[in-house]
C-alpha atoms as a PDB file:
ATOM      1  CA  UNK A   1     145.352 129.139 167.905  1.00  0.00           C
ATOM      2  CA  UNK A   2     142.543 126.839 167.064  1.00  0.00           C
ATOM      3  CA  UNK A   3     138.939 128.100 166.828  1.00  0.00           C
ATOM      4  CA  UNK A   4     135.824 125.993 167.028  1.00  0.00           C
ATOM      5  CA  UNK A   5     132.577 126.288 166.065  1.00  0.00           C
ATOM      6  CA  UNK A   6     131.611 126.404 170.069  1.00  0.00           C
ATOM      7  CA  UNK A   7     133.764 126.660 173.096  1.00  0.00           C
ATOM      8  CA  UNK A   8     133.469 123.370 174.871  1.00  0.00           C
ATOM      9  CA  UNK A   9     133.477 121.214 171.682  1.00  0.00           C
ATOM     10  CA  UNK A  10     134.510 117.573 172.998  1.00  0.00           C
ATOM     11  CA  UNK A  11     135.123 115.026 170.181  1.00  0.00           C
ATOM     12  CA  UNK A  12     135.321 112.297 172.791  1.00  0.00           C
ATOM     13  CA  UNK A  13     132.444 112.733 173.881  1.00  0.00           C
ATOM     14  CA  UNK A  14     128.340 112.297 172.196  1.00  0.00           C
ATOM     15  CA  UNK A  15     124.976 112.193 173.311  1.00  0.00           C
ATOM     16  CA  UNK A  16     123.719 108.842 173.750  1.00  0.00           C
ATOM     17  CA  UNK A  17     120.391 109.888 173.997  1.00  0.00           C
ATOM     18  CA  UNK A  18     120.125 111.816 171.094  1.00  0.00           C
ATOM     19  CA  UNK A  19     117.193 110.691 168.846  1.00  0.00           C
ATOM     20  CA  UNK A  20     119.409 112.307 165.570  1.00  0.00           C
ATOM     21  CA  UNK A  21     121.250 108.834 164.606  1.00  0.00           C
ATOM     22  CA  UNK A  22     122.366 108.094 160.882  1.00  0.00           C
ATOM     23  CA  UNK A  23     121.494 105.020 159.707  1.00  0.00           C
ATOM     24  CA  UNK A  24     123.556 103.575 156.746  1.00  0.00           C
ATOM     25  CA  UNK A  25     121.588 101.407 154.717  1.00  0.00           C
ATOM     26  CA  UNK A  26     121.682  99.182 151.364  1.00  0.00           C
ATOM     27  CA  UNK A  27     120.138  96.817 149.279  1.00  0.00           C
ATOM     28  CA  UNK A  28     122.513  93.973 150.494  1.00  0.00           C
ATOM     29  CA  UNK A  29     122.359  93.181 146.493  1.00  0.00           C
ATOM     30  CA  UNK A  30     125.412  94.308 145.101  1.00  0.00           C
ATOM     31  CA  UNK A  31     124.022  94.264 141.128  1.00  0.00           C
ATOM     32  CA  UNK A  32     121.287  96.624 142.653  1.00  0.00           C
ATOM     33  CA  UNK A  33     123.678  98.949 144.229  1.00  0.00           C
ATOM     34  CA  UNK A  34     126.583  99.240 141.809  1.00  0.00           C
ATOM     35  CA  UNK A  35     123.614 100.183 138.747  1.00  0.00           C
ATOM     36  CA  UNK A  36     122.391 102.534 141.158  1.00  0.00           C
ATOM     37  CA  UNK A  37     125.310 104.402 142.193  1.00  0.00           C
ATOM     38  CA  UNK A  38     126.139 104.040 138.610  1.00  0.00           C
ATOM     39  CA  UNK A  39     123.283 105.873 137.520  1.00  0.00           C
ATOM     40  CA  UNK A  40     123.927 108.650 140.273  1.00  0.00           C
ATOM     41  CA  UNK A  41     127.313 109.211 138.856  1.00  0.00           C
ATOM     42  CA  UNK A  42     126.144 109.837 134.758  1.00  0.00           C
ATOM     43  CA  UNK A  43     123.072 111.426 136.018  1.00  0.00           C
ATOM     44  CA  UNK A  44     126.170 114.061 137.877  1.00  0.00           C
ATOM     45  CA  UNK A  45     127.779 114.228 134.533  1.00  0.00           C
ATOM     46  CA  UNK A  46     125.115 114.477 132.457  1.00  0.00           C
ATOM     47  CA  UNK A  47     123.743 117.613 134.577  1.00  0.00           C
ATOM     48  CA  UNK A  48     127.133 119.609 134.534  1.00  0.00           C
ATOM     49  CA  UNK A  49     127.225 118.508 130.576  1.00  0.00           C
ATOM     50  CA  UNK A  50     124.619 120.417 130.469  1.00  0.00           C
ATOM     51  CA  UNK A  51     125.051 123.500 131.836  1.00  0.00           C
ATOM     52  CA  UNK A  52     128.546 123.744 130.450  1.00  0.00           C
ATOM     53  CA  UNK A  53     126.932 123.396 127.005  1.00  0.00           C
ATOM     54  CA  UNK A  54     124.042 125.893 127.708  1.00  0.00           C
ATOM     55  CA  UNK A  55     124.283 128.163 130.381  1.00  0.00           C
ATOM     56  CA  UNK A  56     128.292 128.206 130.465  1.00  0.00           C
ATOM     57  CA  UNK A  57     128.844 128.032 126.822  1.00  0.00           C
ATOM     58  CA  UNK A  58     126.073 131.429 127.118  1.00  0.00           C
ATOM     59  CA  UNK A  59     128.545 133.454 128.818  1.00  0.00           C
ATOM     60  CA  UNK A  60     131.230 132.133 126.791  1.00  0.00           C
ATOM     61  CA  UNK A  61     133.035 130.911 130.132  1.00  0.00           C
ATOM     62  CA  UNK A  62     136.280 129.367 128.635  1.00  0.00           C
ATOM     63  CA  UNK A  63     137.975 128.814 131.847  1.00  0.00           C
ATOM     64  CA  UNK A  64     134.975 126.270 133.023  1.00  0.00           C
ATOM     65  CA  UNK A  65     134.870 124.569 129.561  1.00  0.00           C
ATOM     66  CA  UNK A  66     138.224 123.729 130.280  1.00  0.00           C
ATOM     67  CA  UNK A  67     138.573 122.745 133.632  1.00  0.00           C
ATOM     68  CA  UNK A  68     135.353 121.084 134.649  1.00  0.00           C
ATOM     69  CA  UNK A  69     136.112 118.188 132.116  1.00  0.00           C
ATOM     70  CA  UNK A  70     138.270 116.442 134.581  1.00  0.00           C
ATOM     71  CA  UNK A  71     135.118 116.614 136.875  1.00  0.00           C
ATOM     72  CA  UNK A  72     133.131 115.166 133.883  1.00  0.00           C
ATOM     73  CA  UNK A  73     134.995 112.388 133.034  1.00  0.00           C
ATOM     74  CA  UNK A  74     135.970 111.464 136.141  1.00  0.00           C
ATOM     75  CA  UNK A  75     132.232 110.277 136.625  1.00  0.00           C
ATOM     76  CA  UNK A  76     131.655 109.441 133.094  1.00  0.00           C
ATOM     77  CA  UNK A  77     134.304 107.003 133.990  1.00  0.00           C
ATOM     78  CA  UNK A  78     133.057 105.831 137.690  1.00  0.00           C
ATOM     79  CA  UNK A  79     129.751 105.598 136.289  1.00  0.00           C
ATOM     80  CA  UNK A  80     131.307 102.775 133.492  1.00  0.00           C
ATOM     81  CA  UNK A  81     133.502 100.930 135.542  1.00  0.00           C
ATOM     82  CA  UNK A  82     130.431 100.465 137.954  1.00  0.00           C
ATOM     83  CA  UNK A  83     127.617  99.479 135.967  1.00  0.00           C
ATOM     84  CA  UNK A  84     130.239  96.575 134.254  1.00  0.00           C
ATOM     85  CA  UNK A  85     130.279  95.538 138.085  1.00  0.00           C
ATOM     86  CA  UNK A  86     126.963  95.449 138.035  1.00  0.00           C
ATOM     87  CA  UNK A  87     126.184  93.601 134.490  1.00  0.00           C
ATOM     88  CA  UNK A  88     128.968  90.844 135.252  1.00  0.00           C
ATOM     89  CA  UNK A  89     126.971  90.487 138.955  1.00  0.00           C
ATOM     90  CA  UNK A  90     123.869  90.283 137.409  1.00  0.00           C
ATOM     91  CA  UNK A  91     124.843  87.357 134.602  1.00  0.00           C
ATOM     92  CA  UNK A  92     126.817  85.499 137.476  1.00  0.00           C
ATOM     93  CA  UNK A  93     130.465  86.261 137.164  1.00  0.00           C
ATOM     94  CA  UNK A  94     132.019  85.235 140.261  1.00  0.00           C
ATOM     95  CA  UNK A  95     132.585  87.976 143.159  1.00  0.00           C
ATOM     96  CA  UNK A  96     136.416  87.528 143.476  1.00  0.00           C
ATOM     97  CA  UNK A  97     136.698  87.865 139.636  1.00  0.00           C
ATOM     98  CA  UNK A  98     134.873  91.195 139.365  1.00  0.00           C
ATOM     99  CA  UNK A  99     136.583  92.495 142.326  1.00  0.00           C
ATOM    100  CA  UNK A 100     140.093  91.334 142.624  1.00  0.00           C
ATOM    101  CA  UNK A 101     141.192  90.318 139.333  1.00  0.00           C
ATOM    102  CA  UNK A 102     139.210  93.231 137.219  1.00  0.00           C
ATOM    103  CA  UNK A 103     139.920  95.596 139.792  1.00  0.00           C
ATOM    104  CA  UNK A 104     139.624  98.845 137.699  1.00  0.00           C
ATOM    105  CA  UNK A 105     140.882  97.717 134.411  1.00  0.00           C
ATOM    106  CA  UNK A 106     138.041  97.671 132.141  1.00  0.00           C
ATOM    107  CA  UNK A 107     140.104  95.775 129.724  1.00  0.00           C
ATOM    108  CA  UNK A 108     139.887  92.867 132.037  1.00  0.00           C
ATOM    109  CA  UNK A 109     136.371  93.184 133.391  1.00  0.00           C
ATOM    110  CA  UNK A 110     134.414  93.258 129.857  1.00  0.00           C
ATOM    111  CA  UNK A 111     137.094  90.060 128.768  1.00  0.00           C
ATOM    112  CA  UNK A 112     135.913  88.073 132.144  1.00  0.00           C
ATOM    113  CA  UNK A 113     132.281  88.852 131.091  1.00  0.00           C
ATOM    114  CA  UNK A 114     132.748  88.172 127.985  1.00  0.00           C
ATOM    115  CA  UNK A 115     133.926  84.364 128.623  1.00  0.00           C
ATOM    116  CA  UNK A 116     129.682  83.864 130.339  1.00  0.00           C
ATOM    117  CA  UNK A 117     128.005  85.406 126.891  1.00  0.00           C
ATOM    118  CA  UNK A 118     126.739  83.709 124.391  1.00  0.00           C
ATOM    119  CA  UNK A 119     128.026  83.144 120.825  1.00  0.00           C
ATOM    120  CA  UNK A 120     125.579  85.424 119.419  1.00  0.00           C
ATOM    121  CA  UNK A 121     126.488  88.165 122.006  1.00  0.00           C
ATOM    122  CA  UNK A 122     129.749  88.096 121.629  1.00  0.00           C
ATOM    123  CA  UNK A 123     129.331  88.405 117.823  1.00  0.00           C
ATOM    124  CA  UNK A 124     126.827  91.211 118.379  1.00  0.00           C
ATOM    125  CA  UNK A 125     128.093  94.352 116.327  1.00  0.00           C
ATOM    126  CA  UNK A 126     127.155  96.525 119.751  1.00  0.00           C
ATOM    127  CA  UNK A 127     129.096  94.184 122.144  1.00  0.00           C
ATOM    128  CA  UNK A 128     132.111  94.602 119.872  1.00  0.00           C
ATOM    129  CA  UNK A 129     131.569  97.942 120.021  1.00  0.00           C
ATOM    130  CA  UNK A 130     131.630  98.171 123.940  1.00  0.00           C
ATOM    131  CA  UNK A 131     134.751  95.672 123.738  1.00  0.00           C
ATOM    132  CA  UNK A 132     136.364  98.347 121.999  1.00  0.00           C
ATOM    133  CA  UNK A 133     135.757 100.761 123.972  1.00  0.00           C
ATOM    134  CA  UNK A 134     136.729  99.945 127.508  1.00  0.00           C
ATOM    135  CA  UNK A 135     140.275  98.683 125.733  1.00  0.00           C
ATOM    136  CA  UNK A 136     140.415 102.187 124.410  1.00  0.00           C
ATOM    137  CA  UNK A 137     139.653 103.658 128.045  1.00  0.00           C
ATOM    138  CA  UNK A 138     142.249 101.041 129.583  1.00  0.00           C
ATOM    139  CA  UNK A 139     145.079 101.646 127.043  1.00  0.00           C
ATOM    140  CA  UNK A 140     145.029 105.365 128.646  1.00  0.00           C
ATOM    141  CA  UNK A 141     143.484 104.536 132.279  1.00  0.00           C
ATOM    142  CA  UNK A 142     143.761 101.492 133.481  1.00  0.00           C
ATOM    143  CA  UNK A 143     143.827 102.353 136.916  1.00  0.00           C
ATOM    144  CA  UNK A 144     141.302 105.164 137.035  1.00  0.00           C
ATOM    145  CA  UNK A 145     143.390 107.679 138.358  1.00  0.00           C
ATOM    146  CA  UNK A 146     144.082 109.382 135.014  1.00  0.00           C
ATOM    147  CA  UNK A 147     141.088 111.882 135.913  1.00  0.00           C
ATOM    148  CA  UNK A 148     140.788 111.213 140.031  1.00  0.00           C
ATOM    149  CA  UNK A 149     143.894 112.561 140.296  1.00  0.00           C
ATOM    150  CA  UNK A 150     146.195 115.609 138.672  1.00  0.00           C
ATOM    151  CA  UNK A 151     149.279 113.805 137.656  1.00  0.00           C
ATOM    152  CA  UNK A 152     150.059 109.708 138.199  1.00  0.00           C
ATOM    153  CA  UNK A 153     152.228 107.997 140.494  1.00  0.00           C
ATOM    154  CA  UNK A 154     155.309 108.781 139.277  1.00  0.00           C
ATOM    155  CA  UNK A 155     154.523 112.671 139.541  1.00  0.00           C
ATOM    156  CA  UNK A 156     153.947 112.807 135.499  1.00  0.00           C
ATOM    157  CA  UNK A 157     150.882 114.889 133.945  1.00  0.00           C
ATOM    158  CA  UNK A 158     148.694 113.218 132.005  1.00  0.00           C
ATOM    159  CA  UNK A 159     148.239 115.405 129.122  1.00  0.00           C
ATOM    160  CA  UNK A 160     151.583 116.308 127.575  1.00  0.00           C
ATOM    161  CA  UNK A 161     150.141 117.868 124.188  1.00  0.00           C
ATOM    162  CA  UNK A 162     147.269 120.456 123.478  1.00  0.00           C
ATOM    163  CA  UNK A 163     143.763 118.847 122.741  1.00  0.00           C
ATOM    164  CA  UNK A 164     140.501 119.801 122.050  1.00  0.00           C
ATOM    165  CA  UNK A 165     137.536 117.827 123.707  1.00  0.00           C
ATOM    166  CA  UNK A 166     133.722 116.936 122.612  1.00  0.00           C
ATOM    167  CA  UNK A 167     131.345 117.356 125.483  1.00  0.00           C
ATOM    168  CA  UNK A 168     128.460 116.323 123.719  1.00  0.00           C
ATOM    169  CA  UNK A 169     130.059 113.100 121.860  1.00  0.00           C
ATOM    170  CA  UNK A 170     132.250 112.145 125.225  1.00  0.00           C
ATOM    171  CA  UNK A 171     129.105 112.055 127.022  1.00  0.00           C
ATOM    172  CA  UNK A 172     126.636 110.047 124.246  1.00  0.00           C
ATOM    173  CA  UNK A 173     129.660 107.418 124.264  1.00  0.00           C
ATOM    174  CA  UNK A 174     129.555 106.848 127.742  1.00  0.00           C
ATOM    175  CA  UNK A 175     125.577 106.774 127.924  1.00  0.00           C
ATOM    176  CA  UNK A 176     125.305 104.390 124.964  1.00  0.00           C
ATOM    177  CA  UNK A 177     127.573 102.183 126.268  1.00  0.00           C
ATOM    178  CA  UNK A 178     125.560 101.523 129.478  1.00  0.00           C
ATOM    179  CA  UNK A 179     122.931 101.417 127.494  1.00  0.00           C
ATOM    180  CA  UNK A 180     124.349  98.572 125.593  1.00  0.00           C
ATOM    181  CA  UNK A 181     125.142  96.982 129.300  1.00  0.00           C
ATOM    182  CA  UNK A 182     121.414  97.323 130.593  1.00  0.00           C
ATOM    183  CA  UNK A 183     120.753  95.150 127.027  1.00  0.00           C
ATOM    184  CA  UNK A 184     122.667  92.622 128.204  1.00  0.00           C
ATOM    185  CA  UNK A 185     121.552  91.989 131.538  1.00  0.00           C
ATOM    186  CA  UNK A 186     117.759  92.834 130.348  1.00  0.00           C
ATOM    187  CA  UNK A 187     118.386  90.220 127.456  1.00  0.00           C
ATOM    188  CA  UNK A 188     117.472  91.986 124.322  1.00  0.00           C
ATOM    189  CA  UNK A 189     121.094  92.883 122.357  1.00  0.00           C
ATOM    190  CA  UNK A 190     119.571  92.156 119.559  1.00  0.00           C
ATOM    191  CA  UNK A 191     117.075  94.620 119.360  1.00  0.00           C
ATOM    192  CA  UNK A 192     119.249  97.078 120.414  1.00  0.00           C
ATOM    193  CA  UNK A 193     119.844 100.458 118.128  1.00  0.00           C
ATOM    194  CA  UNK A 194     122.035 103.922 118.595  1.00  0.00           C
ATOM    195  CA  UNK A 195     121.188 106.463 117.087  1.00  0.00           C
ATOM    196  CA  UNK A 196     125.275 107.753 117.807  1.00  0.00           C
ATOM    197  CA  UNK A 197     127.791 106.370 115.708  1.00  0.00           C
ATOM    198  CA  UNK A 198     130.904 107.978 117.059  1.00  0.00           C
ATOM    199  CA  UNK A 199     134.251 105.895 116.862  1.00  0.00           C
ATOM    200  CA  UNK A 200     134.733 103.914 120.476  1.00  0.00           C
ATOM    201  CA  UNK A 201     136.955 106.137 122.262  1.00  0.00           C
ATOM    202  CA  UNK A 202     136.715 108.050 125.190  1.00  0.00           C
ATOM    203  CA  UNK A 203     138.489 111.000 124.655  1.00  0.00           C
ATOM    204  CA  UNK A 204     136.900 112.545 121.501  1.00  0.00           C
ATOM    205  CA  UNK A 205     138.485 115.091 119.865  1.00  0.00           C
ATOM    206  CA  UNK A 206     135.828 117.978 118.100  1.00  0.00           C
ATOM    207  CA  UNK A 207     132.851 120.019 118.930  1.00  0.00           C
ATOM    208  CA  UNK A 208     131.838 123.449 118.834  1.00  0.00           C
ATOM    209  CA  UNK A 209     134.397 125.947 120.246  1.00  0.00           C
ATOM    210  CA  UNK A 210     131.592 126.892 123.082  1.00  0.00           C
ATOM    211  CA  UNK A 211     130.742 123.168 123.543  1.00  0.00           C
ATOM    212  CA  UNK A 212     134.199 121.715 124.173  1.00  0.00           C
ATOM    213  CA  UNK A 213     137.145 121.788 126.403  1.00  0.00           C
ATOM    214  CA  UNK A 214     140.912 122.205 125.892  1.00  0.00           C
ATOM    215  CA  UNK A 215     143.223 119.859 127.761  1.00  0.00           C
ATOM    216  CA  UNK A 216     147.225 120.529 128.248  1.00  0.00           C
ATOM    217  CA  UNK A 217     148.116 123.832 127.693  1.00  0.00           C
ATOM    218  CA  UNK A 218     151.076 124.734 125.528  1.00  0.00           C
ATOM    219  CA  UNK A 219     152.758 127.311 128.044  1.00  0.00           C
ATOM    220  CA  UNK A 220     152.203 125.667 131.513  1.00  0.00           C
ATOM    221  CA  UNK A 221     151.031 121.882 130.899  1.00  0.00           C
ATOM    222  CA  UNK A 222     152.655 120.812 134.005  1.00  0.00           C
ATOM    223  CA  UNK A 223     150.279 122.661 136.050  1.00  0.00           C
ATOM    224  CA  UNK A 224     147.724 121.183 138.113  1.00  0.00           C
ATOM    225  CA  UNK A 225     145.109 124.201 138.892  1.00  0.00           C
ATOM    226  CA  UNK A 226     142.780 123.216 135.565  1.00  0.00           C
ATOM    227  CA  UNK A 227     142.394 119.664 138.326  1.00  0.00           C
ATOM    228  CA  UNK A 228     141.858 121.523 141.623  1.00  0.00           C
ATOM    229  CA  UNK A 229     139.484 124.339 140.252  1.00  0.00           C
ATOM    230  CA  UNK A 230     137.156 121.688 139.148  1.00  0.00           C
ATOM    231  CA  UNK A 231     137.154 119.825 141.881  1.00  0.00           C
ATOM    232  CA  UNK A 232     136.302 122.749 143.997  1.00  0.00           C
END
């Protein structure tokens, strides 16, 4: 037995008069929408950051430290892969480049960038930096399903040993290097500074015990609740 929210629904039918339309609308610039749906997805991370590292960590809730970092870096990692859209859009890479050939592999997008920068941006210490890093996030999810989804296509896990997580370092990685992005696009590299020195890596290993999550549990690693109860 089905039950509705009201007796005669009809999904054929709508009101035509109805003043109550949506109304989709955009920029029609894609540089301006990728940094800004970009931004929405750190600002998302950044704010459940936080109140795993305050108001969680308070309580001493282990079971969210744990399982809302697939949440986290899920958008940490959205939130990347779209604002190096939006850089290589903004300095002129061609469409088809950024969107069939990088796809989602980070490796490839920040190398097709890359060959439209200058000598002295390529040689910039903070560039390298970023270069690094996106080949570290590629050489363990190239595809971007390593956190969008609870196990890969072939049905496999993705953690197969016990680790212990950074929050607060994860995060300042992923927010400097957009930082370092909105330098290139806004021209000034150079003057650039970060005040975080952490290795460039995505997955950083460390942290307070209250401030960090642990990934692939010794006992039942091939289960896949730690993903669902954070999605929820």
């Amino acid at each position: 037995m089905n039950y509705w929210i009201r007796k005669d629904i009809n999904f054929t039918s709508y009101n035509k008069n109805n003043d109550d339309i949506v109304i989709l609308k955009n920029s029609n610039n894609l540089y301006s929408e990728f940094e800004l749906y970009s931004e929405f997805y750190l600002k998302s991370a950044e704010m459940i950051t936080e109140c795993l590292i305050t108001e969680v960590a308070d309580k001493r809730d282990i079971s969210k430290l744990d399982s809302w970092f697939f949440a986290v870096a899920y958008l940490l990692r959205q939130s990347l892969e779209l604002m190096l859209k939006a850089t290589s859009y903004k300095l002129g890479v061609e469409h088809k480049r950024i969107i069939s050939d990088m796809r989602h592999d980070l490796n490839i997008g920040i190398s097709i960038l890359e060959e439209d920068l200058t000598t002295d941006q390529k040689s910039n210490t903070y560039f390298k930096w970023l270069s690094d890093y996106f080949n570290n996030i590629s050489d363990i999810d190239k595809d971007s399903d390593m956190f969008r989804y609870p196990f890969n296509s072939k049905m496999e896990t993705f953690f197969d040993h016990q680790i212990h997580l950074d929050y607060i370092a994860i995060f300042e990685n992923a927010e400097k290097a957009i930082l370092i992005m909105k330098a290139l696009i806004n021209n000034s590299l150079e003057e650039f500074t970060s005040e975080h020195q952490h290795d460039p890596v995505f997955l950083i290993e460390g942290g307070h015990y209250y401030q960090q999550a642990v990934i692939g549990y010794k006992f039942i690693s091939g289960d896949f609740y730690p993903y669902i109860k954070a999605y929820t």
